[in-house]
Protein backbone atom coordinates (compact mmCIF):
# COMPACT_ATOMS: atom_id res chain seq x y z
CA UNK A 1 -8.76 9.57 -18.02
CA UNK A 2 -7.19 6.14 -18.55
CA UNK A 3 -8.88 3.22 -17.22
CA UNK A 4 -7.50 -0.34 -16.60
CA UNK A 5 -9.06 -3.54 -15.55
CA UNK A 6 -8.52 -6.07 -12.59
CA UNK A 7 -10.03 -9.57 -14.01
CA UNK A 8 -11.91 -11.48 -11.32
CA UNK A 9 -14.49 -12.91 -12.61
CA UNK A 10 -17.59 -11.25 -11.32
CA UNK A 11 -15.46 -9.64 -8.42
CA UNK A 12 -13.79 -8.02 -11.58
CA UNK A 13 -13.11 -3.81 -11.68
CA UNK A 14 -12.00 -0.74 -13.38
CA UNK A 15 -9.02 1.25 -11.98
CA UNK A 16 -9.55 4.63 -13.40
CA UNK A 17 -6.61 6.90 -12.99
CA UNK A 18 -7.10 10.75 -14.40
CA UNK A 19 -7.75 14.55 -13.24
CA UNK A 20 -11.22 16.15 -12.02
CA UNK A 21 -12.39 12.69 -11.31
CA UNK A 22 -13.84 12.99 -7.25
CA UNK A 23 -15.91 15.81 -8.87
CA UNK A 24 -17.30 14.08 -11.88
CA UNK A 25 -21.04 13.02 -11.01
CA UNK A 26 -21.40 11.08 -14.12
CA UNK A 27 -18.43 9.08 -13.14
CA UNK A 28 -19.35 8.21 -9.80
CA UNK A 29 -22.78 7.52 -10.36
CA UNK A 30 -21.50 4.36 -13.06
CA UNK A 31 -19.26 3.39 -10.73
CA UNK A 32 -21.05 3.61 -7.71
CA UNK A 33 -24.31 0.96 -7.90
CA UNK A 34 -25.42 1.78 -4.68
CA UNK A 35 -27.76 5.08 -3.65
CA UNK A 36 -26.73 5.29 0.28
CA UNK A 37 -23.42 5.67 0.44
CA UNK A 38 -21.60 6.16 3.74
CA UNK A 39 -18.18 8.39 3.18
CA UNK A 40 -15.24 7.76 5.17
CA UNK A 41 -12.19 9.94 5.19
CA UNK A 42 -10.27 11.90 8.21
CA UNK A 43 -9.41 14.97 9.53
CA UNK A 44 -6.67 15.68 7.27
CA UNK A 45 -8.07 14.59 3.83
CA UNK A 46 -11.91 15.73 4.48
CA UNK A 47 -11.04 19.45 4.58
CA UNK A 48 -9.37 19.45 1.54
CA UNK A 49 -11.10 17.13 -0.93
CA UNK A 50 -14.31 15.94 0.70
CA UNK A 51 -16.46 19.45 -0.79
CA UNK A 52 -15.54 17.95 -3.84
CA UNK A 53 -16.62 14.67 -3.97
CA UNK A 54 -19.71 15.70 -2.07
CA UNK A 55 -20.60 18.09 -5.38
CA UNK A 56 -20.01 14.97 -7.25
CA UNK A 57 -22.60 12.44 -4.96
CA UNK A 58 -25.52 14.81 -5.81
CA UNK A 59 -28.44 12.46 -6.03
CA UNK A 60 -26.90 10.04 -3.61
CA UNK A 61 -27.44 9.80 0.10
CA UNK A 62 -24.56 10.53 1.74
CA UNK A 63 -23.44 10.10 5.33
CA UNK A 64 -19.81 10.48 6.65
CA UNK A 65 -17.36 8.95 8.87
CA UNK A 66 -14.34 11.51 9.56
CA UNK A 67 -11.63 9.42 11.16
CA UNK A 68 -8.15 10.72 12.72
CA UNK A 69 -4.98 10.87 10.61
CA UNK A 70 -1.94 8.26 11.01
CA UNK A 71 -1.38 4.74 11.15
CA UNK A 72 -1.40 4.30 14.93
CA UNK A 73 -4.70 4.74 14.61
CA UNK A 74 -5.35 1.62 12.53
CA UNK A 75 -6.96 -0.18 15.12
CA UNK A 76 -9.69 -2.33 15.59
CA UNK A 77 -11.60 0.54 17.54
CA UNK A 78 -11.40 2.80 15.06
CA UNK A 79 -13.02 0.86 12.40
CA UNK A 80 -15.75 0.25 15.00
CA UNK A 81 -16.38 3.75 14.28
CA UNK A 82 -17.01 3.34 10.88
CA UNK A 83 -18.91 0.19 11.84
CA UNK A 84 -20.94 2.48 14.38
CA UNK A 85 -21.63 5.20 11.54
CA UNK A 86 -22.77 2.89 9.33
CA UNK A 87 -25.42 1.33 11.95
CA UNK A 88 -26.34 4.77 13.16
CA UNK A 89 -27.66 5.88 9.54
CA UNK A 90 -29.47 2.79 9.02
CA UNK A 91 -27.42 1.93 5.98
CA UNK A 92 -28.55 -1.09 4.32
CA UNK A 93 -26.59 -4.14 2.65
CA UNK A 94 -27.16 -2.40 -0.45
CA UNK A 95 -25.06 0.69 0.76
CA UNK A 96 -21.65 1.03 -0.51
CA UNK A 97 -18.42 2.28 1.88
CA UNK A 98 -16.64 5.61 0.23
CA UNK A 99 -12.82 5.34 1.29
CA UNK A 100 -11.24 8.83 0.39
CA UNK A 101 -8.08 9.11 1.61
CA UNK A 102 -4.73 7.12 1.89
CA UNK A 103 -3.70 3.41 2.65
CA UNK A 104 -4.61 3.97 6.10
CA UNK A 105 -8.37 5.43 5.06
CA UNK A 106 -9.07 2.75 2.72
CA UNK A 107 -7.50 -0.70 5.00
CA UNK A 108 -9.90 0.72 7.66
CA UNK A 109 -12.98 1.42 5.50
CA UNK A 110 -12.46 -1.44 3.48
CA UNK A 111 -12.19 -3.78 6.33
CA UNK A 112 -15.39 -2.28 8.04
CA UNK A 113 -17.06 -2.81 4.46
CA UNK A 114 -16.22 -6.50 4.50
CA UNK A 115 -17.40 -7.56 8.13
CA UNK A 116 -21.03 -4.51 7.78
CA UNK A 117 -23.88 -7.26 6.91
CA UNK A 118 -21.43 -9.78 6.00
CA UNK A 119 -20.09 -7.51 2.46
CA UNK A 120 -21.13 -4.36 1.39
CA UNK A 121 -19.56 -2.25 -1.55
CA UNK A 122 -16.48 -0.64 -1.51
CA UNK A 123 -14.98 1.93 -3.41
CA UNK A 124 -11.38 3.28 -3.14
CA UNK A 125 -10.62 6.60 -3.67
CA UNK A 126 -7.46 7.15 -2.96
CA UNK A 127 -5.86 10.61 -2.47
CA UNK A 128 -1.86 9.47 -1.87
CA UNK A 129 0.69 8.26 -3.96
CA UNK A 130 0.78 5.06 -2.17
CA UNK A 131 -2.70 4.17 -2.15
CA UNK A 132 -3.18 5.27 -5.75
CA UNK A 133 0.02 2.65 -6.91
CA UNK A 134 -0.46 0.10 -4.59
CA UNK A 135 -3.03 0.09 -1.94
CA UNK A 136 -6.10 0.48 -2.98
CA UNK A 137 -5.46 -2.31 -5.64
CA UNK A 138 -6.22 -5.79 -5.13
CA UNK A 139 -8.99 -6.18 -2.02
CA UNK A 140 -6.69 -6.23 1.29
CA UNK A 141 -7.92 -4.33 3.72
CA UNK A 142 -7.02 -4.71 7.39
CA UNK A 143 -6.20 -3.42 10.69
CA UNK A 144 -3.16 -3.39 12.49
CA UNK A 145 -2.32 -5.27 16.23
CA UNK A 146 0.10 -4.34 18.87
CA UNK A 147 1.49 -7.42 17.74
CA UNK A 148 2.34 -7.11 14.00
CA UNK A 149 1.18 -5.34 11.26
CA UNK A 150 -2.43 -6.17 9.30
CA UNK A 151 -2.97 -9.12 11.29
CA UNK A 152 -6.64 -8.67 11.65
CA UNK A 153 -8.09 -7.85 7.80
CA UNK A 154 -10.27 -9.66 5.20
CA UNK A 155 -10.40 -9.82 1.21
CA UNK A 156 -12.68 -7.90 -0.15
CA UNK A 157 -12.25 -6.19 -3.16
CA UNK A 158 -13.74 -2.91 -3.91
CA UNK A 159 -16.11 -2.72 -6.62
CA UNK A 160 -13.90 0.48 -8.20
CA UNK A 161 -10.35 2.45 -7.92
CA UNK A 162 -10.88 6.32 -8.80
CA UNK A 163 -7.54 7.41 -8.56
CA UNK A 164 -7.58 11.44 -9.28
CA UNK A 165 -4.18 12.48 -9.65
CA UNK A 166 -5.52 16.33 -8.54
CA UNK A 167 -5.20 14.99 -4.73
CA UNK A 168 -1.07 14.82 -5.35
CA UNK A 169 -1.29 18.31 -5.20
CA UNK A 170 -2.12 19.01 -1.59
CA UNK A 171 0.19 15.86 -0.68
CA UNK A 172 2.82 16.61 1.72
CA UNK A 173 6.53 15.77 -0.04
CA UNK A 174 7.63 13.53 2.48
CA UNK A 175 4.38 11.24 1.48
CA UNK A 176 4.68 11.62 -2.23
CA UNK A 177 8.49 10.40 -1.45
CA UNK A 178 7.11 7.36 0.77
CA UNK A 179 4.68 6.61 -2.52
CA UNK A 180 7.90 6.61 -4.73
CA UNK A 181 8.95 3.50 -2.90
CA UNK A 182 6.35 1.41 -3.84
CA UNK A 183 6.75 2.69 -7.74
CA UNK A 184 10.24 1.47 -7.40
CA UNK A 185 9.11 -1.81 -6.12
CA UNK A 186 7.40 -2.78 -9.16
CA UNK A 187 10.69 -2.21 -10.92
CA UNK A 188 12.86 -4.47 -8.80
CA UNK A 189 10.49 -7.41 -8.95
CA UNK A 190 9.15 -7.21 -12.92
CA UNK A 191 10.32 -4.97 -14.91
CA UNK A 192 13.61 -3.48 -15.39
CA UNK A 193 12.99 -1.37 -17.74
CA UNK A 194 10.42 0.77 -15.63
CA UNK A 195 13.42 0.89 -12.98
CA UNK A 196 15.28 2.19 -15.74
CA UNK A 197 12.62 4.91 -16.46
CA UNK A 198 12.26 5.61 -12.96
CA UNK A 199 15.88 6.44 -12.48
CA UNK A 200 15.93 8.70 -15.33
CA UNK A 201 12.41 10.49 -14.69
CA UNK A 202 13.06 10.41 -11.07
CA UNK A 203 13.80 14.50 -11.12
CA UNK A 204 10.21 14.94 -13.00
CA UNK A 205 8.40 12.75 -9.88
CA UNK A 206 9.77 14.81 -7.41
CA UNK A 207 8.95 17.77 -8.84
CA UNK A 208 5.24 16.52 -9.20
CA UNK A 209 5.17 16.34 -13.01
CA UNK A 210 2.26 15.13 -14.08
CA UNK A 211 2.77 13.57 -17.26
CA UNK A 212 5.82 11.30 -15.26
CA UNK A 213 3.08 10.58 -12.19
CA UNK A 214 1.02 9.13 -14.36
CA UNK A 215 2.92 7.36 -15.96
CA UNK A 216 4.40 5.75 -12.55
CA UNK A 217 0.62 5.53 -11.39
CA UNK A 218 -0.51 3.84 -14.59
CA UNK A 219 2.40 1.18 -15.25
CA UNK A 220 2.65 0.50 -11.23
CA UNK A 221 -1.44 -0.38 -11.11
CA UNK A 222 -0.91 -2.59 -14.44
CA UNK A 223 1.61 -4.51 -12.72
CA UNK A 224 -0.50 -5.33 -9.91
CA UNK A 225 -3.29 -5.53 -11.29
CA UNK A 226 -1.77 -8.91 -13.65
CA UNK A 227 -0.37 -9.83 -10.28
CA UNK A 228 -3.43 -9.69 -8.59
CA UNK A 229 -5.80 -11.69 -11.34
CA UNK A 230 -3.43 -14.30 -11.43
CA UNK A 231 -3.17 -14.98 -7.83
CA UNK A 232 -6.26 -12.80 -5.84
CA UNK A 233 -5.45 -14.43 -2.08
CA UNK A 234 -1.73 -14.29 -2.06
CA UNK A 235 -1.39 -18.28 -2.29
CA UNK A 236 2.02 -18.02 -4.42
CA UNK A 237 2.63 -15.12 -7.44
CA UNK A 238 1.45 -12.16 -5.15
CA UNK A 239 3.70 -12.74 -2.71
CA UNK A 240 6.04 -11.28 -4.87
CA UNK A 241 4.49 -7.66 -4.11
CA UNK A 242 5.60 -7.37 -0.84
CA UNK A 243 9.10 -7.02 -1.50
CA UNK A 244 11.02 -5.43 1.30
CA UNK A 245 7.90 -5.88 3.72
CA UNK A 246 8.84 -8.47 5.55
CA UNK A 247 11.66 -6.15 6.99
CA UNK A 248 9.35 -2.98 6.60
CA UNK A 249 6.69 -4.13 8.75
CA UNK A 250 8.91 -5.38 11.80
CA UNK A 251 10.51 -1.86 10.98
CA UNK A 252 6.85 0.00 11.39
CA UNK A 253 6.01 -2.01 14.31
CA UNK A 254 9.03 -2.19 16.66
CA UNK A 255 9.78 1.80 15.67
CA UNK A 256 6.11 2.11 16.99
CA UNK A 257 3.11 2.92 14.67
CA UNK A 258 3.19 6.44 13.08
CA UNK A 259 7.15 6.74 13.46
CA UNK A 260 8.37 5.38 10.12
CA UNK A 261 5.54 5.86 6.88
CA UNK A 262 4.57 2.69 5.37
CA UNK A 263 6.64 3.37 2.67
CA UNK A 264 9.94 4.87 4.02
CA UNK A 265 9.91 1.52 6.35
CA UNK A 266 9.36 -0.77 3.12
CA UNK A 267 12.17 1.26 1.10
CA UNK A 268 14.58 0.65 3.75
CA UNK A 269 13.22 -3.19 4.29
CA UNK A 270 14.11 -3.58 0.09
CA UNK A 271 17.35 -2.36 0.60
CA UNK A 272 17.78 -5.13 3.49
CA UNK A 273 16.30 -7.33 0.66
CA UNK A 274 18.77 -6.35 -1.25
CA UNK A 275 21.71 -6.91 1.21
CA UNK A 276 20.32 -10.44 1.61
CA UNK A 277 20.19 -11.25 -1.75
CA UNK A 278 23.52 -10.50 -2.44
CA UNK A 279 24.92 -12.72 0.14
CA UNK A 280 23.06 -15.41 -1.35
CA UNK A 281 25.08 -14.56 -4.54
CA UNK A 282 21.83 -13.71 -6.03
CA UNK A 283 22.70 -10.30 -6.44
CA UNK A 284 26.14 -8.32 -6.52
CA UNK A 285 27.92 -5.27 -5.07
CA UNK A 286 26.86 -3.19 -8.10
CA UNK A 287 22.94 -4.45 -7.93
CA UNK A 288 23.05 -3.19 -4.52
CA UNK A 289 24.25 -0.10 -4.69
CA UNK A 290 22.04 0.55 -7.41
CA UNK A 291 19.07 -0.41 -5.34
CA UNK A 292 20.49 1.65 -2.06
CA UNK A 293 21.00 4.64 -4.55
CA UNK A 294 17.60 5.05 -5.99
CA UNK A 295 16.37 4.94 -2.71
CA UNK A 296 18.61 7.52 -1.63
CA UNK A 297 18.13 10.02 -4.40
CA UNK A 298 14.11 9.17 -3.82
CA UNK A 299 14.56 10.86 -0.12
CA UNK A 300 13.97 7.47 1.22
CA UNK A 301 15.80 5.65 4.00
CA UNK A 302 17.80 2.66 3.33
CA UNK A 303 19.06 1.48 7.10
CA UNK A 304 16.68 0.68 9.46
CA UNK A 305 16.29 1.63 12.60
CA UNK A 306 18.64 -0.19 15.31
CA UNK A 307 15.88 -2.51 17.00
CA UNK A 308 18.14 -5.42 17.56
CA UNK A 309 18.36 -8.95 15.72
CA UNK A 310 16.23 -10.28 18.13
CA UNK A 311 13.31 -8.14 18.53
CA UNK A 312 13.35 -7.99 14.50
CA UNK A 313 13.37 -11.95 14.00
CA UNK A 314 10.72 -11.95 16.77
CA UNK A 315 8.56 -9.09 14.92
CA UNK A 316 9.64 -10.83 11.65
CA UNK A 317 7.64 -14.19 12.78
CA UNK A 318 4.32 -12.55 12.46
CA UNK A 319 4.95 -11.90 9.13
CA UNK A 320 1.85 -13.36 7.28
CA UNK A 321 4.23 -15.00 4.70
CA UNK A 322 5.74 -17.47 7.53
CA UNK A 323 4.94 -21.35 7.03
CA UNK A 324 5.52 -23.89 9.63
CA UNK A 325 7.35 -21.42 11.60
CA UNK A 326 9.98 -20.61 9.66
CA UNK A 327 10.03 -16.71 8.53
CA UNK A 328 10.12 -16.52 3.94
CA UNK A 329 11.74 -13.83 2.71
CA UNK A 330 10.90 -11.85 -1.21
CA UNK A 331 14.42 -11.46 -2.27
CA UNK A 332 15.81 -10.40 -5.52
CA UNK A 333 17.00 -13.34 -8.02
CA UNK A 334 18.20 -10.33 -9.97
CA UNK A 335 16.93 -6.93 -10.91
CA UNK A 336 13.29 -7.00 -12.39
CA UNK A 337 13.02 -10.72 -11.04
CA UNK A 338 11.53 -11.67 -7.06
CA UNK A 339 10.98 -15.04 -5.67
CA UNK A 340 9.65 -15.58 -2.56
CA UNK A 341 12.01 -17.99 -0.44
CA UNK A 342 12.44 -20.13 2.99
CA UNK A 343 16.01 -21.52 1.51
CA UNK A 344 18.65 -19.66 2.81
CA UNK A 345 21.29 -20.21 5.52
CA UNK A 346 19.96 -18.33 9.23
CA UNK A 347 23.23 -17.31 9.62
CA UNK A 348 23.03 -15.14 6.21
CA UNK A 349 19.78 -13.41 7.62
CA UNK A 350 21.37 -13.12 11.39
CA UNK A 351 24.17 -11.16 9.47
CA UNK A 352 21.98 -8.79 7.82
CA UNK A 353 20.32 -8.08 11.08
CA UNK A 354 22.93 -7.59 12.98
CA UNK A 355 25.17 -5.74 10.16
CA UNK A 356 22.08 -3.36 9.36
CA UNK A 357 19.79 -3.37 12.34
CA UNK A 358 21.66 -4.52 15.23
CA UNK A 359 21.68 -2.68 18.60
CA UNK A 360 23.80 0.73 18.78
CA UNK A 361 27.02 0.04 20.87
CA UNK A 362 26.96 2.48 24.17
């Protein structure tokens, strides 16, 4: 087991990344400072990984929560569930939420942990590549609005990340794939030597090695993590992270929740990224066909689907990065370098909208 540390202050936690873990009562019971614990997974993940955790709660009291699977279900009434469940076994503020599952499983719990009795505990255990890289790291939790994307959410860091790397297992290839493109992330916006790695260990990740996946798991949750302690509510530095979601959320949202995986839509959103850098001259030909070729060989998409320039700038203006109205962008200064930017020309980002995502001729 390797274990690495978010600093926070007293909102501080371990990130423990290693087989056998959901199973390891010793484990949870450090981790875990509550003795009611309310678990909340779904209908997918439950089946094939809650029997284990379970035989690792002995001597807690457990109650569960067993939500449906996919992201159009990341609604406000489904966390009402949880926040039902959690009333219904008289949990106390001393209780602690149990997120097993993916990004979905944990926004949902974690978010229904933050507004139960004002803050309850929160543990992440997350059971897809995704999650265990990127989000169940760092405390945003959230639901999602016909509107935009994680517009209704909260802080609230979890007081734990068991990440067992057993779950990757029973993961379905075109999630491990949509994972990938979060690893690559990292890469692209600090550290270009990790790119490098990834492109030449890419083979080994696909083919579910495990020394390579944790590896990716490890250095992906150390570069958040230094992100994260640095800058915990996204007021500048963290920004950086969401490389390629501006585009990747419009993507998820105009496609229609469910259609495109959180991570397919933010691969092809970083190769839009990409695009834009370069015609800021930040970039050039070669950087983005490097980018657009990772993705490829990844499995992942790199053009979006064709929702027009219009309904993309309009989905775009949601974006939780926008100031005074005007939509910034997390573009590439070069590779292994982000910045987070309102200064460009609106005729460089119409292009890239229209060029990549503008409406299909008839």
């Amino acid at each position: 087991m390797e274990r690495l540390d978010i600093d926070l202050g007293a909102r501080s936690y371990p990130i423990l990344i290693g087989p056998g873990l959901l199973g390891d009562a010793g484990l949870l019971s450090r981790c875990i400072r509550a003795r009611d614990v309310m678990l909340v997974s779904n209908v997918t993940v439950a089946p094939l990984w809650g029997a284990r955790l379970r035989d690792g709660l002995a001597g807690f009291r457990v109650a569960e929560c067993i939500l449906p699977d996919g992201e159009q279900h990341k609604t406000l009434p489904t966390a009402s569930r949880v926040l039902d469940a959690l009333v219904e076994a008289r949990m106390n503020r001393d209780c602690a939420v149990l997120a097993l599952g993916g990004g979905v499983v944990g926004d949902i719990a974690g978010f229904a942990a933050a507004c139960y009795q004002r803050g309850v505990d929160f543990v992440q255990l997350p059971t897809t590549l995704l999650a265990q890289v990127d989000s169940s790291v760092g405390g945003k939790t959230g639901v999602d609005h016909a509107g935009g994307k994680n517009l209704i959410g909260a802080f609230h860091q979890p007081v734990a990340v068991i990440a067992d790397t057993d779950t990757l297992g029973t993961l379905p290839d075109r999630e491990l794939t949509a994972g990938l493109a979060e690893v690559i992330k990292y890469g692209l916006i600090a550290d270009e030597p990790f790119l490098a790695w990834i492109e030449s260990n890419l083979d080994r990740l696909l083919a579910r090695d495990a020394g390579a996946l944790a590896q990716a798991i490890r250095r992906s949750c150390e570069c958040k993590a230094a992100i994260v302690s640095r800058d915990e509510f996204e007021q500048g530095e963290r920004a950086l992270l969401n490389l390629g979601h501006t585009f990747g959320h419009a993507i998820e949202t105009g496609a229609g929740y469910g259609e495109w995986l959180h991570g397919e839509a933010v691969a092809a959103g970083m190769a839009m990224a990409a695009e834009m850098s370069r015609r800021l001259g930040w970039l050039d030909a070669a950087d983005v066909a490097r980018v657009r070729g990772l993705l490829a060989r990844a499995g992942l998409p790199v053009d979006p689907p064709r929702l027009g320039r219009e309904r993309m700038l309009g989905l775009m203006r949601m974006d939780k990065k926008v100031k005074a109205g005007r939509i910034r962008l997390v573009l590439l200064e070069r590779i292994g370098r982000a910045a987070c930017t309102a200064d460009y020309p609106d005729a460089a980002l119409a292009g890239v909208l229209d060029d990549l995502a503008g409406e299909a001729a008839a």
